[in-house]
C-alpha atoms as a PDB file:
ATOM      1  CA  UNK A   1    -193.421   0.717  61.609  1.00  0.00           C
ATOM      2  CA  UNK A   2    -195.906  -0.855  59.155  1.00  0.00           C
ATOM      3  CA  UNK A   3    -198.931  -2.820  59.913  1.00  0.00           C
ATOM      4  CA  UNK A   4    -201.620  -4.597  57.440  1.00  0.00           C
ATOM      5  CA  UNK A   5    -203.901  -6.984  58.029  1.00  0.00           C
ATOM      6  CA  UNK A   6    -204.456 -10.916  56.467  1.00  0.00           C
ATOM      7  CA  UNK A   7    -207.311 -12.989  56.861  1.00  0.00           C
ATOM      8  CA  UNK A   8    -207.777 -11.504  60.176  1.00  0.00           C
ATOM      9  CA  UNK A   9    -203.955 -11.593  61.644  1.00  0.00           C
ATOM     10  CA  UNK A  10    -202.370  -8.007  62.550  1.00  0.00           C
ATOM     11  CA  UNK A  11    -199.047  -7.804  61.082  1.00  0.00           C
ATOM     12  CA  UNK A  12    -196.543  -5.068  62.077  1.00  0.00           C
ATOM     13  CA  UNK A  13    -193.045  -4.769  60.560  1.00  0.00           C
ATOM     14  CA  UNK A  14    -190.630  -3.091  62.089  1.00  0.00           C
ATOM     15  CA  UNK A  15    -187.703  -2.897  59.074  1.00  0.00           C
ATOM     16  CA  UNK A  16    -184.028  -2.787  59.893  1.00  0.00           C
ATOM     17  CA  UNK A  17    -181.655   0.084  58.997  1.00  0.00           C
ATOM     18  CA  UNK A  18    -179.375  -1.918  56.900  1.00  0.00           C
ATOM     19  CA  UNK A  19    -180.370  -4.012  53.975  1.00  0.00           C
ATOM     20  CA  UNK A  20    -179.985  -7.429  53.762  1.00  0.00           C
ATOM     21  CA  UNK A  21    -180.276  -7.808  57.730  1.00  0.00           C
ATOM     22  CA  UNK A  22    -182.180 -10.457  58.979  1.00  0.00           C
ATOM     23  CA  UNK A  23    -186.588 -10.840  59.471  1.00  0.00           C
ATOM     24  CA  UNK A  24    -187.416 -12.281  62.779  1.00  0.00           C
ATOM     25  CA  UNK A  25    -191.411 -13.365  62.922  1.00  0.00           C
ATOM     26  CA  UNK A  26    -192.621 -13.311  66.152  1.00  0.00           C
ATOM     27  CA  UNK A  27    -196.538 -14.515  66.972  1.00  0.00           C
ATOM     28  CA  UNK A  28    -197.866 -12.403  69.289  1.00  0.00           C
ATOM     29  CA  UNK A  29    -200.874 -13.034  72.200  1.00  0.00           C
ATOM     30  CA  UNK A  30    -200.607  -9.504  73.455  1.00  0.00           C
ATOM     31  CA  UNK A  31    -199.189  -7.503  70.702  1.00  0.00           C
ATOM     32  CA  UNK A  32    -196.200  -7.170  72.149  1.00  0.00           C
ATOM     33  CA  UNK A  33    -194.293  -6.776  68.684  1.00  0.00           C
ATOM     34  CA  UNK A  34    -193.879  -2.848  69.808  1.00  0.00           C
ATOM     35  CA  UNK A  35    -192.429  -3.406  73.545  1.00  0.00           C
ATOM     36  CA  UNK A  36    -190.086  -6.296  72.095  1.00  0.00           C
ATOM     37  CA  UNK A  37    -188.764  -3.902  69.528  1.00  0.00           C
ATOM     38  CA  UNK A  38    -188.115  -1.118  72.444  1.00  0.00           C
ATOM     39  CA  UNK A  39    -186.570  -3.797  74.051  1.00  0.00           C
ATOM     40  CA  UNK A  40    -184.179  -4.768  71.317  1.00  0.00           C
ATOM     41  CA  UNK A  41    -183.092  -0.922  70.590  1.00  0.00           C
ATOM     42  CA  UNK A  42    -182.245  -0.556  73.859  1.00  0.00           C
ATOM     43  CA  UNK A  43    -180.464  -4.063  74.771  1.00  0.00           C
ATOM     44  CA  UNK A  44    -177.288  -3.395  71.628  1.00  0.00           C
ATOM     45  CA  UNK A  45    -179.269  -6.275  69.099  1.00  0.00           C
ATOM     46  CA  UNK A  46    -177.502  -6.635  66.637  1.00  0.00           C
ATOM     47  CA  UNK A  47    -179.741  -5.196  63.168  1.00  0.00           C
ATOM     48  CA  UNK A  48    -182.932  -6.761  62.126  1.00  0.00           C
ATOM     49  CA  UNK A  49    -186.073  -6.445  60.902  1.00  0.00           C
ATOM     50  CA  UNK A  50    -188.871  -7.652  63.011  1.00  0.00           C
ATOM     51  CA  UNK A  51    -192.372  -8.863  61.652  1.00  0.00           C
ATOM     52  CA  UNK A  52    -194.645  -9.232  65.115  1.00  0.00           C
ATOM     53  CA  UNK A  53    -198.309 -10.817  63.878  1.00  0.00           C
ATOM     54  CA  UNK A  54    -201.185 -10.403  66.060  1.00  0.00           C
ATOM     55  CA  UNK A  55    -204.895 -11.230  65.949  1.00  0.00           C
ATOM     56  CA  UNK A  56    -204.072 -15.497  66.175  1.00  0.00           C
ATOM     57  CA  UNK A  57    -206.749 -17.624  67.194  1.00  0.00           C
ATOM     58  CA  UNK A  58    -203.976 -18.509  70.155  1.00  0.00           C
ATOM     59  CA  UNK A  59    -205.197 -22.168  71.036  1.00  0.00           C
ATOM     60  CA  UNK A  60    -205.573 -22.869  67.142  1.00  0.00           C
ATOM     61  CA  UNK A  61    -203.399 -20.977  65.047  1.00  0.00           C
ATOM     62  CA  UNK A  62    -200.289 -22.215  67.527  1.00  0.00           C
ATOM     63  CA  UNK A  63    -201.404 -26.047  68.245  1.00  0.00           C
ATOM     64  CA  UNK A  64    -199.731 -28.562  66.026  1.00  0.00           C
ATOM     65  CA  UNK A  65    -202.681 -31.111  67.035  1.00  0.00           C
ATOM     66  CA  UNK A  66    -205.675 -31.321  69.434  1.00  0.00           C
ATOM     67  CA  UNK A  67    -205.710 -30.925  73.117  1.00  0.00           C
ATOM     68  CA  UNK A  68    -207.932 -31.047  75.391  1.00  0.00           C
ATOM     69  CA  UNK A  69    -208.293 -28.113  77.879  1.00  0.00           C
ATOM     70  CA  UNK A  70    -205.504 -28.260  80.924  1.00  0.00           C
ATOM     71  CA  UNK A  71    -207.599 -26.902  83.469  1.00  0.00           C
ATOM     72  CA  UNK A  72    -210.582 -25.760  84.327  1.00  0.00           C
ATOM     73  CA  UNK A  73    -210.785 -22.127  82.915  1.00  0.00           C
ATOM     74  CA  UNK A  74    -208.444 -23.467  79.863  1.00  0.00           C
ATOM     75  CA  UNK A  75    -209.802 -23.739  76.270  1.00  0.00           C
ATOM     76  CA  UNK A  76    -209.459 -26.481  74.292  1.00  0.00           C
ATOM     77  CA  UNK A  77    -206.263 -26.409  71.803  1.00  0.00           C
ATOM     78  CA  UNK A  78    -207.643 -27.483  68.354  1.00  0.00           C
ATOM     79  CA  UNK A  79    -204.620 -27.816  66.369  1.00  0.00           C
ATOM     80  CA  UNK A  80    -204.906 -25.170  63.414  1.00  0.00           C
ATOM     81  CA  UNK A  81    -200.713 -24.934  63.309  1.00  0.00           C
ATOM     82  CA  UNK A  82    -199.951 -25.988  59.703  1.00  0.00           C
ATOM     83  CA  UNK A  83    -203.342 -24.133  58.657  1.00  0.00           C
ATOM     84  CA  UNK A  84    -201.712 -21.362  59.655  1.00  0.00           C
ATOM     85  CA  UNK A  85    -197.935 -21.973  58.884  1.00  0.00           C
ATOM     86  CA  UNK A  86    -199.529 -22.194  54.966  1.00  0.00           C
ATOM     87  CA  UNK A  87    -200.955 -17.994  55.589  1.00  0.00           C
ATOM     88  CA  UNK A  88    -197.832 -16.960  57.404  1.00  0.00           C
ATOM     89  CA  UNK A  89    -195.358 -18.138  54.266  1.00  0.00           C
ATOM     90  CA  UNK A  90    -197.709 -17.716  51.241  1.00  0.00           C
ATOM     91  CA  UNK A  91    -199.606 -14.760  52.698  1.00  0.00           C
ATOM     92  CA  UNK A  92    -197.667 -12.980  55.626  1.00  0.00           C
ATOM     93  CA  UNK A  93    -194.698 -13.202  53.994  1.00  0.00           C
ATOM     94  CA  UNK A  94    -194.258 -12.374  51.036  1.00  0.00           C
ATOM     95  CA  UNK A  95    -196.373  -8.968  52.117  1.00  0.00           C
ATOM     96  CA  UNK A  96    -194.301  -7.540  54.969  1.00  0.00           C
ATOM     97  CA  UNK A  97    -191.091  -8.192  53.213  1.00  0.00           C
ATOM     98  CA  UNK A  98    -191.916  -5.884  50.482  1.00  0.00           C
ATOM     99  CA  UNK A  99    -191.615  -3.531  53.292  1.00  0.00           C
ATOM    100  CA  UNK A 100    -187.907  -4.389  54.822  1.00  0.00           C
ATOM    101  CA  UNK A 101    -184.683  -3.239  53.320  1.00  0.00           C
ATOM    102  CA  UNK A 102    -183.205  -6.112  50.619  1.00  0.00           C
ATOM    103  CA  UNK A 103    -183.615  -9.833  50.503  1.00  0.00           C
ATOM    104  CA  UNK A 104    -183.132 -10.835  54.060  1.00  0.00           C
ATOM    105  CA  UNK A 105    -179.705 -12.353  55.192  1.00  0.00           C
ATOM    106  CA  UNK A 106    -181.771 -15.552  56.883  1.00  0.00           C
ATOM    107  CA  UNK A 107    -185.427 -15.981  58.294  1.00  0.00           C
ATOM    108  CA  UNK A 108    -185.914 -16.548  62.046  1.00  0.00           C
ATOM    109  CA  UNK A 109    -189.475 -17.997  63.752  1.00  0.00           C
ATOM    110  CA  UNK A 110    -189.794 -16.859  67.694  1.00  0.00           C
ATOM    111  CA  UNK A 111    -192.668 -17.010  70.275  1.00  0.00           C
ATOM    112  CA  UNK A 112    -193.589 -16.987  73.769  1.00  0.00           C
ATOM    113  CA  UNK A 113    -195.706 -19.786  75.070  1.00  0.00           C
ATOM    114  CA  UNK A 114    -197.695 -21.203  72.909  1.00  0.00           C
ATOM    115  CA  UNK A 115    -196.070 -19.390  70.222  1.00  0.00           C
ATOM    116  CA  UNK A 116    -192.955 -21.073  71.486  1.00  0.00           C
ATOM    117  CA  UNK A 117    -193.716 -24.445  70.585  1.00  0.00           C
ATOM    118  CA  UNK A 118    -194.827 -23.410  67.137  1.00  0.00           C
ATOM    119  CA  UNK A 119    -191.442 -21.855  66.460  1.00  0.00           C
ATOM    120  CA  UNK A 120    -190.030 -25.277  67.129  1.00  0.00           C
ATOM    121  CA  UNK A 121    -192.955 -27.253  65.192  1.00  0.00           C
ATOM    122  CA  UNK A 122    -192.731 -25.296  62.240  1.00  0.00           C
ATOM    123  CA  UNK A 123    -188.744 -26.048  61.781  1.00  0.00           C
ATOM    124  CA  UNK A 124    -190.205 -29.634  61.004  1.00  0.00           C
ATOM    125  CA  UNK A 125    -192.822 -28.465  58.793  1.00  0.00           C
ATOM    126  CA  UNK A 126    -191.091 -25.464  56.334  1.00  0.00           C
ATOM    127  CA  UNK A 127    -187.053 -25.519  55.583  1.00  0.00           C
ATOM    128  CA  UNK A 128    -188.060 -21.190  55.649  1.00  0.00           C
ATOM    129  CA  UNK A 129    -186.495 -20.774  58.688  1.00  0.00           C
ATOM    130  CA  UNK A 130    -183.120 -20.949  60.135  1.00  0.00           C
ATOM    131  CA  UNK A 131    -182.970 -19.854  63.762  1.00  0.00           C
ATOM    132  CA  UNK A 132    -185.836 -20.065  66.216  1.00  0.00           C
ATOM    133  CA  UNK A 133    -186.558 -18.770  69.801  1.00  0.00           C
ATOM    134  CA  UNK A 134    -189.040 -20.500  71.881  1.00  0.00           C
ATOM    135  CA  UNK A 135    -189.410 -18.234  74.953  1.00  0.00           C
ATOM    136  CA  UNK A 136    -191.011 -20.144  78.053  1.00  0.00           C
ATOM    137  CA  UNK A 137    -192.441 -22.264  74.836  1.00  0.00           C
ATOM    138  CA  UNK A 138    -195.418 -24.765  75.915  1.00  0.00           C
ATOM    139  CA  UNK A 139    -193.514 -27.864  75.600  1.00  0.00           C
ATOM    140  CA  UNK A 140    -195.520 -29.092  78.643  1.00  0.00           C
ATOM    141  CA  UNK A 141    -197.665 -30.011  74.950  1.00  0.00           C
ATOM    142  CA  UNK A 142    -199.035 -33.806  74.816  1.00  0.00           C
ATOM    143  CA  UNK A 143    -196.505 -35.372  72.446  1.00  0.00           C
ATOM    144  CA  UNK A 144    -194.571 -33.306  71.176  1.00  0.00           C
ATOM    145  CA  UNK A 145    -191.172 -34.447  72.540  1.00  0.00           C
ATOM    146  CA  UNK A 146    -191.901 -37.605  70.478  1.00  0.00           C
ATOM    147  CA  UNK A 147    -192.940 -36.035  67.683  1.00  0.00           C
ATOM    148  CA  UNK A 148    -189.698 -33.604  67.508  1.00  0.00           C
ATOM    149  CA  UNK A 149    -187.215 -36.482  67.647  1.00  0.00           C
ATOM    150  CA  UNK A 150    -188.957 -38.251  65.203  1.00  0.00           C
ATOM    151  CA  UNK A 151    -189.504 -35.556  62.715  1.00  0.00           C
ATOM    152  CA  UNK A 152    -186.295 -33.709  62.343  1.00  0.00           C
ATOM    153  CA  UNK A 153    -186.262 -30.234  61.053  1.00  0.00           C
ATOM    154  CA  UNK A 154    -185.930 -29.928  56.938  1.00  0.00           C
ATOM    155  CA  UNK A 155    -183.445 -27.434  57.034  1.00  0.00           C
ATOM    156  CA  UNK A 156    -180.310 -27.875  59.924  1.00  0.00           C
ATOM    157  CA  UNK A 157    -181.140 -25.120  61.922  1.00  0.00           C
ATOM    158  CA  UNK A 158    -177.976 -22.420  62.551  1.00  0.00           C
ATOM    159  CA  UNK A 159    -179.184 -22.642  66.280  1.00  0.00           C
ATOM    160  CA  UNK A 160    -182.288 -22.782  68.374  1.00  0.00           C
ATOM    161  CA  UNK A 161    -182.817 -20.884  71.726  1.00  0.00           C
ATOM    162  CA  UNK A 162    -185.158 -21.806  74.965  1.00  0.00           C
ATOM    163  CA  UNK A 163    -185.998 -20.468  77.987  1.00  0.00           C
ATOM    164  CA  UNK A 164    -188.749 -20.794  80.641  1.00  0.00           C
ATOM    165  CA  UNK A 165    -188.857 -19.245  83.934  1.00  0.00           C
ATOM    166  CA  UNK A 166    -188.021 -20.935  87.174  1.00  0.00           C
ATOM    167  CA  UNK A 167    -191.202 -20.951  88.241  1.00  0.00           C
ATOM    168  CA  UNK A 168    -192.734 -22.583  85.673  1.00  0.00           C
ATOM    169  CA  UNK A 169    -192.976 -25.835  86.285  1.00  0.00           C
ATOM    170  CA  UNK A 170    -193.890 -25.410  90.270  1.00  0.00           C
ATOM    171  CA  UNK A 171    -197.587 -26.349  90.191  1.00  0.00           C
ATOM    172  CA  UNK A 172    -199.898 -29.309  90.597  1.00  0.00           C
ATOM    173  CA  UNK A 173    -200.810 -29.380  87.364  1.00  0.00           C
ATOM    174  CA  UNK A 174    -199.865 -32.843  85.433  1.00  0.00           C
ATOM    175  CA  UNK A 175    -199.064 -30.719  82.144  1.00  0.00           C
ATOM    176  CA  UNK A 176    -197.572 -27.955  83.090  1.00  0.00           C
ATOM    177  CA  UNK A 177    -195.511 -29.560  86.045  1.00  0.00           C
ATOM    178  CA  UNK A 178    -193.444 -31.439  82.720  1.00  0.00           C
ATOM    179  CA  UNK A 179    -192.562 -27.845  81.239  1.00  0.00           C
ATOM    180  CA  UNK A 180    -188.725 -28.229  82.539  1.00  0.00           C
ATOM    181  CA  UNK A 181    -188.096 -31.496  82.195  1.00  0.00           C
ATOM    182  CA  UNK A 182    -189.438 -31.568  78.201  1.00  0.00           C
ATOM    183  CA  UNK A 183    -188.056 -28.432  77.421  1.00  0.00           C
ATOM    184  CA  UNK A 184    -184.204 -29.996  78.810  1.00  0.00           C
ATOM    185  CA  UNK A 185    -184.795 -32.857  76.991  1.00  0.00           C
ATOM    186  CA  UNK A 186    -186.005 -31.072  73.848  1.00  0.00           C
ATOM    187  CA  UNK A 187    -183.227 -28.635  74.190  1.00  0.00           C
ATOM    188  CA  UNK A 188    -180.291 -31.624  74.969  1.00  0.00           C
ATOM    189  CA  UNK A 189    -181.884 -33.521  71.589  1.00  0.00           C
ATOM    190  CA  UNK A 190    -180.993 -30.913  69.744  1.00  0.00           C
ATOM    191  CA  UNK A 191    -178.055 -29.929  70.821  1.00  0.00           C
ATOM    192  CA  UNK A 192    -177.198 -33.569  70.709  1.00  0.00           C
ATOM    193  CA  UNK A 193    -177.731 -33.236  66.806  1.00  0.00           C
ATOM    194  CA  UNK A 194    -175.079 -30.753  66.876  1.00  0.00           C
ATOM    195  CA  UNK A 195    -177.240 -27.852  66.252  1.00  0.00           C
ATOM    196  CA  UNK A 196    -176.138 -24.629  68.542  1.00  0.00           C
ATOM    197  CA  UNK A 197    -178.782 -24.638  71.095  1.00  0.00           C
ATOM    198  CA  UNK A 198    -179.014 -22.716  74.451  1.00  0.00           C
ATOM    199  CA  UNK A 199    -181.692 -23.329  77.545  1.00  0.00           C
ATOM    200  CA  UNK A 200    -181.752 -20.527  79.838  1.00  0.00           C
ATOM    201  CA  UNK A 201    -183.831 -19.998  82.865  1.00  0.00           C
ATOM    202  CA  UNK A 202    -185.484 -16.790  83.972  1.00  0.00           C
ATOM    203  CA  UNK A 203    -186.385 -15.602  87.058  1.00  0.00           C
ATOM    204  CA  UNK A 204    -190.217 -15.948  87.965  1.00  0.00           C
ATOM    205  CA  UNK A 205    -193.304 -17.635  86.910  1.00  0.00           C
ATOM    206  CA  UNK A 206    -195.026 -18.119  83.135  1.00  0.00           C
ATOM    207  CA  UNK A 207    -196.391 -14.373  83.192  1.00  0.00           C
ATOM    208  CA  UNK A 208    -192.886 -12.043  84.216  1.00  0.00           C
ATOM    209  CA  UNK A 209    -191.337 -10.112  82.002  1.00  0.00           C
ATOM    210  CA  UNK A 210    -192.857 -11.241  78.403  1.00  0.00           C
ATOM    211  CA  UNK A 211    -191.464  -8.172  76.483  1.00  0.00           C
ATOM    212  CA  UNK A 212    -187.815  -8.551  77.463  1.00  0.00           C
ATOM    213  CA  UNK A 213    -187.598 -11.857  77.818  1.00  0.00           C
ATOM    214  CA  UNK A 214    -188.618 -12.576  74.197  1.00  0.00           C
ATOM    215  CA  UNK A 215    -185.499  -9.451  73.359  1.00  0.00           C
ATOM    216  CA  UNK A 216    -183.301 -11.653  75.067  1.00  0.00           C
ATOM    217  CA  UNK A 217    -184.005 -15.023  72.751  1.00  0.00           C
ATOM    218  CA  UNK A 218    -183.814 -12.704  69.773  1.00  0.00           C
ATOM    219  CA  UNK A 219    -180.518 -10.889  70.635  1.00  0.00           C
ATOM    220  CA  UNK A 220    -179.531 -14.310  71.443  1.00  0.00           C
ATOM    221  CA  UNK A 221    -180.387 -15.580  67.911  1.00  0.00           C
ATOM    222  CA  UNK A 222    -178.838 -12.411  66.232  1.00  0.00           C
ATOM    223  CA  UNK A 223    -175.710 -12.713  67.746  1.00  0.00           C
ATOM    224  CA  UNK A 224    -174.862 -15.730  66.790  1.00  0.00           C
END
C-alpha cells in the first residue's frame, strides 16, 4: 500500500498483482480503504487495484446540490460534488495510477452512503467510469431520482450495483423512510435502460457491516 495526500484528501492505493487489472475508487468516511481490501483478499475478488480516498469534507465533497440538514444533529449538505469530481480525475488520478501495475483494464467509482450516491452522480457528470457500486447509497437525497432519469450517464455503464440494508428505511424520518423505494426505482430505471444492474438487500440497519458490505458491491462489479 501507498498513500499521498491532495488538497487535503488521504489517498491510499492498494495496486493489483497483475497489470492491466482494473482501479476501483472508493470515497471513504472512515478510512475503511484497508478493511475493504482485507475483505476482498479474503472473499476470492477477482484482481484489482483499489484507490480508497479519505479526508472528504463528507456532506460537501459527496452532495451533488444543497440540502438542508435531515435531522436535528445532521449537518447541512452543501453540494461540493462536481468541485470535487474535477480533484479526483485531474488530481487523484492521474497520481495514484502511477502507482498500479499498467494502464487499467476499466475505471470503477464505489461508495457507501453518501459516497453511494456520488458513485451514481458522477456517471452523469465524467464518461471516466464504467462500473459503479453504491453501497446503502443515500438516495433518500432530495431530487435526485429526477435528476438521474433526466441526465443519463455519458458513457453506458457495463453495470451498476446497489444495496441498502433492510433496516434502512424503518424510521420516522420523511427522508430517510424513501431510501428503498428510490433506490428500487433508481435501480429498475436503469436496468430498464438495459444496463446490468443488481439491488441487493443486507441484513440490518445503515451502520452493519460497512467493510464487507462495500467487498461485496466490488466483487460484484469485478465479476462481471
Amino acid at each position: 500500500m501507498a498513500a499521498f495526500v491532495i488538497e487535503g484528501r488521504t489517498v491510499e492505493v492498494f495496486p493489483g498483482a497483475v497489470p492491466g487489472s482494473p482501479v476501483v475508487y472508493l470515497n471513504t468516511c472512515e478510512q475503511e480503504g484497508e478493511a475493504v481490501c482485507r475483505q476482498l483478499r479474503a472473499g476470492g475478488c477477482p484482481d484489482l487495484s483499489l484507490v480508497a480516498v479519505g479526508g472528504l469534507d463528507w456532506s460537501r465533497d459527496m452532495a451533488p446540490w444543497d440540502c438542508p440538514p435531515i435531522s436535528a444533529k445532521a449537518a447541512p449538505c452543501t453540494g461540493g460534488a462536481d468541485e470535487y469530481l474535477a480533484v479526483l480525475l485531474h488530481r487523484i488520478m492521474p497520481a495514484a495510477e502511477q502507482l498500479v501495475p499498467g494502464s487499467p483494464a476499466w475505471r470503477g467509482i464505489a461508495g457507501y452512503s453518501l459516497g453511494g450516491l456520488f458513485a451514481v452522480y458522477a456517471l452523469c457528470r465524467t464518461d471516466v467510469f464504467a462500473r459503479a457500486a453504491s453501497v446503502s447509497g443515500s438516495l433518500w437525497f432530495p431530487g435526485i431520482g429526477g435528476y438521474l432519469s433526466a441526465h443519463p450517464p455519458l458513457r453506458r455503464p457495463d453495470c451498476i450495483y446497489f444495496s441498502l440494508g433492510d433496516r434502512e428505511d424503518r424510521t420516522r424520518n420523511p427522508f430517510l423512510r424513501t431510501v428503498r423505494q428510490n433506490t428500487e426505482q433508481i435501480a429498475a430505471f436503469y436496468a430498464g435502460q438495459g444496463v446490468d444492474t443488481v439491488f441487493q438487500l443486507n441484513p440490518g440497519s445503515h451502520f452493519r457491516d460497512v467493510p464487507q458490505r462495500t467487498a461485496a458491491g466490488l466483487r460484484w462489479m469485478a465479476g462481471r
